[in-house]
C-alpha atoms as a PDB file:
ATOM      1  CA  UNK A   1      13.995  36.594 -18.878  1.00  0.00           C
ATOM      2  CA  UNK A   2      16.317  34.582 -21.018  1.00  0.00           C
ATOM      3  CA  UNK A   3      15.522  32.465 -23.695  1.00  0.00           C
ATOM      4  CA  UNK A   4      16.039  29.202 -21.664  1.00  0.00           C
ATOM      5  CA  UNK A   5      14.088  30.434 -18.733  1.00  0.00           C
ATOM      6  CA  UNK A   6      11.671  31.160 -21.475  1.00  0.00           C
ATOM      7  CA  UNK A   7      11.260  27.741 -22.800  1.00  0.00           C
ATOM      8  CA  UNK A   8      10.633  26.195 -19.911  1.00  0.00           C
ATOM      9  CA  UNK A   9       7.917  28.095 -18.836  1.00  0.00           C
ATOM     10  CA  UNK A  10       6.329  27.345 -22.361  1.00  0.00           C
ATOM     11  CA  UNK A  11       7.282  23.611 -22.188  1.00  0.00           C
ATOM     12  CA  UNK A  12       6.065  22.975 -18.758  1.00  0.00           C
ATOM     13  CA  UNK A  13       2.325  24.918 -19.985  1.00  0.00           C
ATOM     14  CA  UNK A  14       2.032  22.780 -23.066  1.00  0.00           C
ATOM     15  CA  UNK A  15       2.324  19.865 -20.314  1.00  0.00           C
ATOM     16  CA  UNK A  16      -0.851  21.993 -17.693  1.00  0.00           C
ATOM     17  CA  UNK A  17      -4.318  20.747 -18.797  1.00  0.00           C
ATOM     18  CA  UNK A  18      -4.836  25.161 -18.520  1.00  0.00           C
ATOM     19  CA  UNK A  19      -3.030  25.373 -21.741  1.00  0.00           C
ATOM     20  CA  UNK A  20      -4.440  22.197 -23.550  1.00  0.00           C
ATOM     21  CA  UNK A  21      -4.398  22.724 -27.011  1.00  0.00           C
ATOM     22  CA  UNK A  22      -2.272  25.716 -26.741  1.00  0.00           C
ATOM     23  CA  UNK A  23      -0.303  27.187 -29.815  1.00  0.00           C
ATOM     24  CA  UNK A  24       2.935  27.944 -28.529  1.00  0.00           C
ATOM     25  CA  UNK A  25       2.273  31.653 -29.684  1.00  0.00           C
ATOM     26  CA  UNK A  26      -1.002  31.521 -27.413  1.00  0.00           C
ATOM     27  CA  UNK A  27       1.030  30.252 -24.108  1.00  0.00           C
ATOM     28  CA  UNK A  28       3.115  33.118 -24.991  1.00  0.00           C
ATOM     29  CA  UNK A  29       0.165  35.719 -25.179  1.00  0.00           C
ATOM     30  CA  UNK A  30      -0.972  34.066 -22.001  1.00  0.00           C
ATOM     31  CA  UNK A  31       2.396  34.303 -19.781  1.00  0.00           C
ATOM     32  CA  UNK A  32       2.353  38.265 -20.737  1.00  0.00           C
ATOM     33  CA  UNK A  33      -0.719  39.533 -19.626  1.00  0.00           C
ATOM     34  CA  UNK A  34      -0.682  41.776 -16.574  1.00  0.00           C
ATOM     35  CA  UNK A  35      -2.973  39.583 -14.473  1.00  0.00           C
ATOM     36  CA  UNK A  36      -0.244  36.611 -14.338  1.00  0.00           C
ATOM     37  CA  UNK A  37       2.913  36.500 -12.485  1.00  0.00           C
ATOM     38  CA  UNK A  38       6.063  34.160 -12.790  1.00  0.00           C
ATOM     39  CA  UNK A  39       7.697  33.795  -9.763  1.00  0.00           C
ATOM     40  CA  UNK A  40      10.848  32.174  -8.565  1.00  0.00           C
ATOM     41  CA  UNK A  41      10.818  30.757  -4.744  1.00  0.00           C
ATOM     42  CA  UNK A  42      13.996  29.903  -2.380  1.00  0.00           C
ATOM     43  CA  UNK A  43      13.611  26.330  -0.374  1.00  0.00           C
ATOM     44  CA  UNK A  44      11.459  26.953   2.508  1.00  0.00           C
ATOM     45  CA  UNK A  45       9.482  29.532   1.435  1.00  0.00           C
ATOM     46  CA  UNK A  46       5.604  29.562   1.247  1.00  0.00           C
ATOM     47  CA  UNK A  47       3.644  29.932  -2.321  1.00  0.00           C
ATOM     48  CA  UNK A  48       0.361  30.877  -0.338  1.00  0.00           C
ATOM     49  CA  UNK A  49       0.047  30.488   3.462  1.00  0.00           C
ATOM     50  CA  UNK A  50      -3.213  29.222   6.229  1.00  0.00           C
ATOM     51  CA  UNK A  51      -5.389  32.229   6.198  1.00  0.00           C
ATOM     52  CA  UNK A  52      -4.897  33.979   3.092  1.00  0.00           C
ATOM     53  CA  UNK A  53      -6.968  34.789   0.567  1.00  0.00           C
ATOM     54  CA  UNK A  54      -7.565  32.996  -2.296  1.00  0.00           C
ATOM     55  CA  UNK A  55      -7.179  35.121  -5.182  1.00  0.00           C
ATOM     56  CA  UNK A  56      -4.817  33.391  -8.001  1.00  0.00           C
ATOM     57  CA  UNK A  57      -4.518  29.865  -9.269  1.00  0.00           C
ATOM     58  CA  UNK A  58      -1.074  28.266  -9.706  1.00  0.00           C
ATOM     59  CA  UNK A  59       0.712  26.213 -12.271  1.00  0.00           C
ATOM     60  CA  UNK A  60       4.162  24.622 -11.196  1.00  0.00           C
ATOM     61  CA  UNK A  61       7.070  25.478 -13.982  1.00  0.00           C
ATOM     62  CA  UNK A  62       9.722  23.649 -12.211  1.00  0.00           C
ATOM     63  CA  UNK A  63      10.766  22.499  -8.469  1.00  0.00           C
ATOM     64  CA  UNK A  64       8.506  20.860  -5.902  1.00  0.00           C
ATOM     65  CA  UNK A  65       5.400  22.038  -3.704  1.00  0.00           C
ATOM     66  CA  UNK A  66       4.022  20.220  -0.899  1.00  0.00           C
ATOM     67  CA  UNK A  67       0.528  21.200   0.124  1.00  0.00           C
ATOM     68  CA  UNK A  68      -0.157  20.736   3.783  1.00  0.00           C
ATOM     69  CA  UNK A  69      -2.067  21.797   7.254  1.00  0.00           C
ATOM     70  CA  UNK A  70      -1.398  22.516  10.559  1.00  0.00           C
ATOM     71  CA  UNK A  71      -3.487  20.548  12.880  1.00  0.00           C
ATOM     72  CA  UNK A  72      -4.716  22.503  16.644  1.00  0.00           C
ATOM     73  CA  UNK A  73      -2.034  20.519  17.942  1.00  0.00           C
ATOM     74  CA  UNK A  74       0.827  21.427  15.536  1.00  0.00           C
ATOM     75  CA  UNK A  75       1.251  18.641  13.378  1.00  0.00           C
ATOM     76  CA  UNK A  76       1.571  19.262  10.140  1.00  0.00           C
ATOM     77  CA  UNK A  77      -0.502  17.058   7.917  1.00  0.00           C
ATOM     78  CA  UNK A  78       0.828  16.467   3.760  1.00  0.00           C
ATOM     79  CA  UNK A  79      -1.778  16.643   1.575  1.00  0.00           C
ATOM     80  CA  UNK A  80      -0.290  16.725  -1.787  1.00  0.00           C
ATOM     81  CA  UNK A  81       3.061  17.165  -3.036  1.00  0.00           C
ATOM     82  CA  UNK A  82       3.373  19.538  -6.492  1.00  0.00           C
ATOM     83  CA  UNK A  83       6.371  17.802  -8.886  1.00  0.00           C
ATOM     84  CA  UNK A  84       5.261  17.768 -12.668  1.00  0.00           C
ATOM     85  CA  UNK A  85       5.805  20.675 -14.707  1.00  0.00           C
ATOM     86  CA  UNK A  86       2.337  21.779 -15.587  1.00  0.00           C
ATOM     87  CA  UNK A  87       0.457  20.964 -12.895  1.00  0.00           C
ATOM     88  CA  UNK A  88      -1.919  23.267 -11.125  1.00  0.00           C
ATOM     89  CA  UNK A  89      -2.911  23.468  -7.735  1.00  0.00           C
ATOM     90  CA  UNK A  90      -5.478  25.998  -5.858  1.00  0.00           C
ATOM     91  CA  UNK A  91      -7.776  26.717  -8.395  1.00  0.00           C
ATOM     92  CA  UNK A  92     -10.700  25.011  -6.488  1.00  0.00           C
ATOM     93  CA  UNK A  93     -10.383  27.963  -3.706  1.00  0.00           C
ATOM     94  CA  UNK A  94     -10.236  30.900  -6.207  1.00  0.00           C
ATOM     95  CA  UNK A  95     -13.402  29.430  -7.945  1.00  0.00           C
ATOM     96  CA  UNK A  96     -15.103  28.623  -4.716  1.00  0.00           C
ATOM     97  CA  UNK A  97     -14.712  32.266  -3.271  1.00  0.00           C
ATOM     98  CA  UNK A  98     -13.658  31.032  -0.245  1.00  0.00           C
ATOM     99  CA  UNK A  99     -12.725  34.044   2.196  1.00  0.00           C
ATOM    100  CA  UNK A 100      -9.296  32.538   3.135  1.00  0.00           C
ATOM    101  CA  UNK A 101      -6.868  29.256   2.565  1.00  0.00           C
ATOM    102  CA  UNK A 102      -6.968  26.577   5.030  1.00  0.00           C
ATOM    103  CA  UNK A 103      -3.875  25.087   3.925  1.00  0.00           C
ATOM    104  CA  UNK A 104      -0.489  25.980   2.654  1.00  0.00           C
ATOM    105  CA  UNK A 105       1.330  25.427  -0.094  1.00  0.00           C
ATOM    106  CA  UNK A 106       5.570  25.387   0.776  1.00  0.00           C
ATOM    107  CA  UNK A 107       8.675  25.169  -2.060  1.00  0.00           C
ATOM    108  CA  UNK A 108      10.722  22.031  -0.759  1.00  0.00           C
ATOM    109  CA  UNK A 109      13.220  23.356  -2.932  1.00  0.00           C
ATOM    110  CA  UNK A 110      14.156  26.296  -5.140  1.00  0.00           C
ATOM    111  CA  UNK A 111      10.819  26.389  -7.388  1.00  0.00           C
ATOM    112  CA  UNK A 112       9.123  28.682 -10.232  1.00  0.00           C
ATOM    113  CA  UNK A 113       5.203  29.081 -10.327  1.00  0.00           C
ATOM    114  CA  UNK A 114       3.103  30.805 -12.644  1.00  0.00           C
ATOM    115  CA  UNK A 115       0.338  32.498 -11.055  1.00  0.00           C
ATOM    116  CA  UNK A 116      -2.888  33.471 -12.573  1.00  0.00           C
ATOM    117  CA  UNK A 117      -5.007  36.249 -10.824  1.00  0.00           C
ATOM    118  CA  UNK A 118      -8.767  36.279 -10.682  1.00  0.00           C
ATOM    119  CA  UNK A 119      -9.192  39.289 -12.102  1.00  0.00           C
ATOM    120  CA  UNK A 120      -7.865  37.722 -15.788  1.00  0.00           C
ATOM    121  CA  UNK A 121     -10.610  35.307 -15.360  1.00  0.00           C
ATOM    122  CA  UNK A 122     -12.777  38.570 -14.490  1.00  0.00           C
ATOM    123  CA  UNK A 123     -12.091  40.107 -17.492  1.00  0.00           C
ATOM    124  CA  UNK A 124     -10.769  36.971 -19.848  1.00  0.00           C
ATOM    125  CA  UNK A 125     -13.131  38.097 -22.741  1.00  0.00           C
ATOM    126  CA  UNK A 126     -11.471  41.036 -22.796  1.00  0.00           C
ATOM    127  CA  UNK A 127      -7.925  40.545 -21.762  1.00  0.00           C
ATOM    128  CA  UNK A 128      -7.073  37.644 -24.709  1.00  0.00           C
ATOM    129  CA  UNK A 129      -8.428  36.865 -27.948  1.00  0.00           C
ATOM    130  CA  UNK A 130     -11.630  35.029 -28.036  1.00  0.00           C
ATOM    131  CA  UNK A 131     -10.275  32.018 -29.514  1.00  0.00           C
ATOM    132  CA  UNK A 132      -7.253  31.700 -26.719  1.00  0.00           C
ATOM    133  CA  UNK A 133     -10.392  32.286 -24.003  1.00  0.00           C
ATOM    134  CA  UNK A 134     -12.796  29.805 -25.046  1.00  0.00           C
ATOM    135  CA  UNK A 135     -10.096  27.083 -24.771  1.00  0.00           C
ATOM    136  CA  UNK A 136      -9.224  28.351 -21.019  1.00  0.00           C
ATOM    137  CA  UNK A 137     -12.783  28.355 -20.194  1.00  0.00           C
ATOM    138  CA  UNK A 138     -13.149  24.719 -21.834  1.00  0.00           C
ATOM    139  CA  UNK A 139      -9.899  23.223 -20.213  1.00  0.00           C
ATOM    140  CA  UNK A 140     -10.740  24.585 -16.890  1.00  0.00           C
ATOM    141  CA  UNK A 141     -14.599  22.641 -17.361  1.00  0.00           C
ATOM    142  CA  UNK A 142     -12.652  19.955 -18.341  1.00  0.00           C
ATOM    143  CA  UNK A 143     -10.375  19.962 -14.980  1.00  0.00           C
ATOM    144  CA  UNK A 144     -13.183  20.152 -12.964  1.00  0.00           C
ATOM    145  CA  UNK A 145     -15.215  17.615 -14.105  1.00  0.00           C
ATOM    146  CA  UNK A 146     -12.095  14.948 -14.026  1.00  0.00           C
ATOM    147  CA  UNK A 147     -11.826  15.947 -10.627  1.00  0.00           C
ATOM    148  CA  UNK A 148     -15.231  15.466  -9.541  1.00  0.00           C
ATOM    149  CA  UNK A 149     -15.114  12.668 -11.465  1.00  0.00           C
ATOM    150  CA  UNK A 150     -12.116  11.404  -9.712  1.00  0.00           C
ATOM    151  CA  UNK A 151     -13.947  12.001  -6.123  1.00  0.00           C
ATOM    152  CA  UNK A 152     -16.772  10.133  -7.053  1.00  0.00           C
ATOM    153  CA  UNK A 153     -14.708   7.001  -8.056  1.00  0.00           C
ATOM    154  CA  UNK A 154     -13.265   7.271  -4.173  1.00  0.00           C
ATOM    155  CA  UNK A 155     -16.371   7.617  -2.571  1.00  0.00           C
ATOM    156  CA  UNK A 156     -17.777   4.620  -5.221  1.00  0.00           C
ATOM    157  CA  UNK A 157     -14.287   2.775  -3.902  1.00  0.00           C
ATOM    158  CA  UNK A 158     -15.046   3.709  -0.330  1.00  0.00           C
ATOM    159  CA  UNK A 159     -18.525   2.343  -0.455  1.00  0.00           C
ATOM    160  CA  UNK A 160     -17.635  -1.139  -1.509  1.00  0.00           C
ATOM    161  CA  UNK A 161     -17.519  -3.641   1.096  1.00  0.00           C
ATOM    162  CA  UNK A 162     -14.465  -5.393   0.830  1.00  0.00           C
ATOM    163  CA  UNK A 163     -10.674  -5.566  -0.545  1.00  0.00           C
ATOM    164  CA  UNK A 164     -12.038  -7.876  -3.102  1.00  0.00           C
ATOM    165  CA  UNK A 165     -14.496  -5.756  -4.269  1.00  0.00           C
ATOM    166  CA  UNK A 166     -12.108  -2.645  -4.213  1.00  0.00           C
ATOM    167  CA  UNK A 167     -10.054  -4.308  -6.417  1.00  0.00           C
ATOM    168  CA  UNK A 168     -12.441  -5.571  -8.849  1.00  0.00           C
ATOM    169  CA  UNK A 169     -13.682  -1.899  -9.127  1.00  0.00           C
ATOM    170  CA  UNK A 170     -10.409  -0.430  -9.747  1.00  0.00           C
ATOM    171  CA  UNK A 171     -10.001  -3.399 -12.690  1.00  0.00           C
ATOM    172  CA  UNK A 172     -12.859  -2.655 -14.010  1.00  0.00           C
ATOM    173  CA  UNK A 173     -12.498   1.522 -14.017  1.00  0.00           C
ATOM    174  CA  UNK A 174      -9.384   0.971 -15.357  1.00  0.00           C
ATOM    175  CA  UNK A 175     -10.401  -1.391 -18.387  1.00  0.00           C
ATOM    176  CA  UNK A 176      -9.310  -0.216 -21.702  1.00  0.00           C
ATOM    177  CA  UNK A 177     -11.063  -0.999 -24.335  1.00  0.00           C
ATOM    178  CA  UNK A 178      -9.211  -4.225 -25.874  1.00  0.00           C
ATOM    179  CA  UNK A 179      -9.559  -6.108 -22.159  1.00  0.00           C
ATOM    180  CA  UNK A 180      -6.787  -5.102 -20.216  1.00  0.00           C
ATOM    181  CA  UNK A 181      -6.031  -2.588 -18.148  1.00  0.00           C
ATOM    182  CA  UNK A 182      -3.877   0.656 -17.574  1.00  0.00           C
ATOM    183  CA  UNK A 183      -1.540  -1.003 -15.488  1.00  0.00           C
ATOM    184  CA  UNK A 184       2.117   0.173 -16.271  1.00  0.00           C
ATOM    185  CA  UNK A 185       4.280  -3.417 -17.092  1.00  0.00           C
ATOM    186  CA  UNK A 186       7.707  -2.042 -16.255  1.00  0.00           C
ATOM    187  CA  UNK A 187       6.094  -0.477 -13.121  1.00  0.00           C
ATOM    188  CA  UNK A 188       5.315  -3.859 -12.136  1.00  0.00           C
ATOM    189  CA  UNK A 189       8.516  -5.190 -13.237  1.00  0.00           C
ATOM    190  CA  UNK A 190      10.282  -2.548 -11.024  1.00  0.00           C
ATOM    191  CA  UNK A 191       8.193  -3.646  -8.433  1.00  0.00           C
ATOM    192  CA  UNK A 192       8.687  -7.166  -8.879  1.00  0.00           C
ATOM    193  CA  UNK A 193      12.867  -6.769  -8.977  1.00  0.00           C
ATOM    194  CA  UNK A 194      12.221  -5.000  -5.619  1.00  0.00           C
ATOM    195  CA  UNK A 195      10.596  -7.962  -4.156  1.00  0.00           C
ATOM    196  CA  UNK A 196      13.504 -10.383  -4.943  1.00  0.00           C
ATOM    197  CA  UNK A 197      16.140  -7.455  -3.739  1.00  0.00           C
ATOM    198  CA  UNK A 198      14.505  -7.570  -0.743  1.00  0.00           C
ATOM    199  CA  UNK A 199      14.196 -11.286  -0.460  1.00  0.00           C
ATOM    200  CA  UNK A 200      17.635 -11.464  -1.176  1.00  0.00           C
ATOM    201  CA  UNK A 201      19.060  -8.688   1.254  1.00  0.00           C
ATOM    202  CA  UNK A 202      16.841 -10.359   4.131  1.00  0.00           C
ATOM    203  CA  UNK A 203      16.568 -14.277   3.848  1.00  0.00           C
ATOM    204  CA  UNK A 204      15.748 -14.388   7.416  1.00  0.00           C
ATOM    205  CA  UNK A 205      12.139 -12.598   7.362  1.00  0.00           C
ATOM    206  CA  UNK A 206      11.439 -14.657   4.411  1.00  0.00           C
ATOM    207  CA  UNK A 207      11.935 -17.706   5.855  1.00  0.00           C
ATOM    208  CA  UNK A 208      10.093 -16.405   9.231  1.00  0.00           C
ATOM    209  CA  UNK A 209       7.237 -15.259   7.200  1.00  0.00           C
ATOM    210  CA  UNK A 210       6.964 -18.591   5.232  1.00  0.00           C
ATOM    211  CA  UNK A 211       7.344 -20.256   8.961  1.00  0.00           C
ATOM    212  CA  UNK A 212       4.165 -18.089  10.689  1.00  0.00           C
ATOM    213  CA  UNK A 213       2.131 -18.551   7.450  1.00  0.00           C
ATOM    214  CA  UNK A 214       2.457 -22.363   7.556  1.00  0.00           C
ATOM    215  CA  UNK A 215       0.009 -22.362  10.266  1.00  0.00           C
ATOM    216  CA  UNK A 216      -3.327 -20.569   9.808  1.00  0.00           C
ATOM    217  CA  UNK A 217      -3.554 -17.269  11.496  1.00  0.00           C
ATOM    218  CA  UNK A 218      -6.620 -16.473  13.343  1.00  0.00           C
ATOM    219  CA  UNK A 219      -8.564 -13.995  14.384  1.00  0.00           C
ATOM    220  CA  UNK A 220      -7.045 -13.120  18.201  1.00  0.00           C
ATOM    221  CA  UNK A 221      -3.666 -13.710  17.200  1.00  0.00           C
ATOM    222  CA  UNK A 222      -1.479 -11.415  18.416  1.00  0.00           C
ATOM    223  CA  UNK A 223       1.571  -9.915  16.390  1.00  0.00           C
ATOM    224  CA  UNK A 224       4.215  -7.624  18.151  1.00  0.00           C
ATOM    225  CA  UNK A 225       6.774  -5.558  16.159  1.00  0.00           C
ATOM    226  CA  UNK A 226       9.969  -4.000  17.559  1.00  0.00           C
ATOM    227  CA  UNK A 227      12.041  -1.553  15.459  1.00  0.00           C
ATOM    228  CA  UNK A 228      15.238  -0.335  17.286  1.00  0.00           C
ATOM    229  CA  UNK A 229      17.445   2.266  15.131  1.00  0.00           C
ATOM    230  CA  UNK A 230      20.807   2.486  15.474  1.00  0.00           C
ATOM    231  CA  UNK A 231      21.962   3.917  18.804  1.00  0.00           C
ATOM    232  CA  UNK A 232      18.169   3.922  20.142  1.00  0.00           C
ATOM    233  CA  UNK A 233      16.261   2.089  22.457  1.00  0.00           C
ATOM    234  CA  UNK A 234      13.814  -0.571  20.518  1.00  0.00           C
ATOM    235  CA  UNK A 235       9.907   1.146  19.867  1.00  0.00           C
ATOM    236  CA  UNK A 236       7.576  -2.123  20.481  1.00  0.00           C
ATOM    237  CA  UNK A 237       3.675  -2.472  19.287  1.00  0.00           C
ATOM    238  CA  UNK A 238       1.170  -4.831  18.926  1.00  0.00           C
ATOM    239  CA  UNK A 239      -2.129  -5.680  17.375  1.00  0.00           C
ATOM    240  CA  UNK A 240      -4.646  -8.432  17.681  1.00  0.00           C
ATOM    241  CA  UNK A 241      -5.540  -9.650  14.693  1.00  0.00           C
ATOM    242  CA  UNK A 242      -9.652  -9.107  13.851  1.00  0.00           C
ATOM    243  CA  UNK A 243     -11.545 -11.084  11.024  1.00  0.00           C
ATOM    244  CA  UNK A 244     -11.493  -7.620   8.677  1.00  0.00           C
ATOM    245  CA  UNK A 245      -7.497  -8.344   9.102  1.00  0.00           C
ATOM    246  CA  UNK A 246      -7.580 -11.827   8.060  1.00  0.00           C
ATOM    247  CA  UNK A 247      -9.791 -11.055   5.102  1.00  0.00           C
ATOM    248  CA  UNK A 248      -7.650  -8.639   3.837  1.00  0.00           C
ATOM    249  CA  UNK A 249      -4.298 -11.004   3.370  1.00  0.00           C
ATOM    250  CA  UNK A 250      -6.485 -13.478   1.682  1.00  0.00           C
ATOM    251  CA  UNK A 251      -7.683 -10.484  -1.078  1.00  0.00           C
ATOM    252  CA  UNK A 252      -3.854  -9.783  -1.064  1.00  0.00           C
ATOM    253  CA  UNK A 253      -2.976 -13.375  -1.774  1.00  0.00           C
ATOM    254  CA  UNK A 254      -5.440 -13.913  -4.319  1.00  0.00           C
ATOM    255  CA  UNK A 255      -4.687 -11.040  -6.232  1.00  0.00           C
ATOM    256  CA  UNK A 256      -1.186 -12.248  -6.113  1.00  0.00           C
ATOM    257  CA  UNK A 257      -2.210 -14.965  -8.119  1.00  0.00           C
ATOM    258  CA  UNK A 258      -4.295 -13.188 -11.031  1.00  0.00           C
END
């Protein structure tokens, strides 16, 4: 391994919420034990497959995972996609003893993952020193409680009855402790830049969409959409528009105007 390669495998673990508060020294002792792997995958090929077993967890050094399962039909349904060095994926399943995957995991292009086995966690007391193991077994608590954390924000979001109160929950969650919030400004200066891009590529739909809005929509309205790509026949739809629908734009308008 050369001394680049070698860097980024330590810089993209000092980045994995495994290696929080890491010495560089101790992501080194870590990446050398016998029970963990680095592995480089071509485009196309599969980290861990439907069906096997779950025996390692993963932490993405560099490239890009998607996560996804094959429905009885044969669609294939994205779950997650894997980008950031450092992040870790399919540690639930190891932990959970489940007897096999029901999802795989697939390198959209040329990527290297670091794979822990769960025999290191078997024997962690023994295989590192004591210090380096009682920060694994803290950061992994850690990850585990943010993510059950995280679900039960989505089933507190999911339980609200409305957009309006969706959004006021999300404000609120997301509070810091001056008043504001987490939002990123030059996210939603990006976002704002794309709006008038948009307005000014297509001055037509604006003006169409200003037209329909001038008149209240209501509920049994009916709004078609074609879309016809170049060199193909138009695809046409429709939907009749319910009170739920109606409610939504107006949460969408006023939170437009916050």
């Amino acid at each position: 391994m050369s001394k680049e390669e070698n860097d980024n495998i330590v810089q993209a673990l000092e980045h994995s919420g495994l290696c929080r508060e890491f010495t560089q020294d101790e992501i080194l002792s870590l990446i050398e034990e016998k029970d963990t792997d680095i592995k480089r995958y071509e485009k196309g090929s599969f980290i861990f497959e439907e069906d096997d077993t779950p025996d390692k967890l993963y932490v993405l050094i560099e490239g890009y995972v998607e996560v996804s399962k094959m429905t009885f039909s044969g669609k294939k349904i994205l779950i997650t996609t894997i980008e950031n060095p450092g992040d870790m994926f399919a540690e639930v399943y190891m932990f959970m003893g489940k007897g096999k995957y029901d999802m795989s995991a697939q390198a959209v292009e040329e990527s290297v993952v670091l794979s822990v086995s769960c025999d290191f966690f078997e024997n962690i007391s023994h295989n590192i020193k004591a210090g380096v193991s009682a920060k694994i077994r803290k950061n992994l608590m850690s990850i585990f409680a943010m993510k059950a954390y995280n679900l039960s924000g989505k089933v507190r979001l999911l339980g609200c009855g409305s957009i309006r109160e969706k959004i006021a929950l999300y404000l609120i969650e997301n509070q810091t402790a001056s008043g504001g919030t987490d939002m990123n400004p030059a996210a939603m200066f990006k976002i704002m830049q794309a709006k008038n891009t948009f307005t000014k590529n297509h001055p037509k739909f604006e003006a169409f969409l200003r037209n329909v809005m001038a008149d209240k929509i209501v509920e049994g309205t009916v709004i078609e959409v074609s879309i016809q790509r170049p060199g193909e026949e138009a695809i046409t739809t429709n939907i009749r528009v319910q009170q739920s629908d109606i409610d939504l734009v107006q949460s969408l308008k006023e939170l437009g105007q916050l």
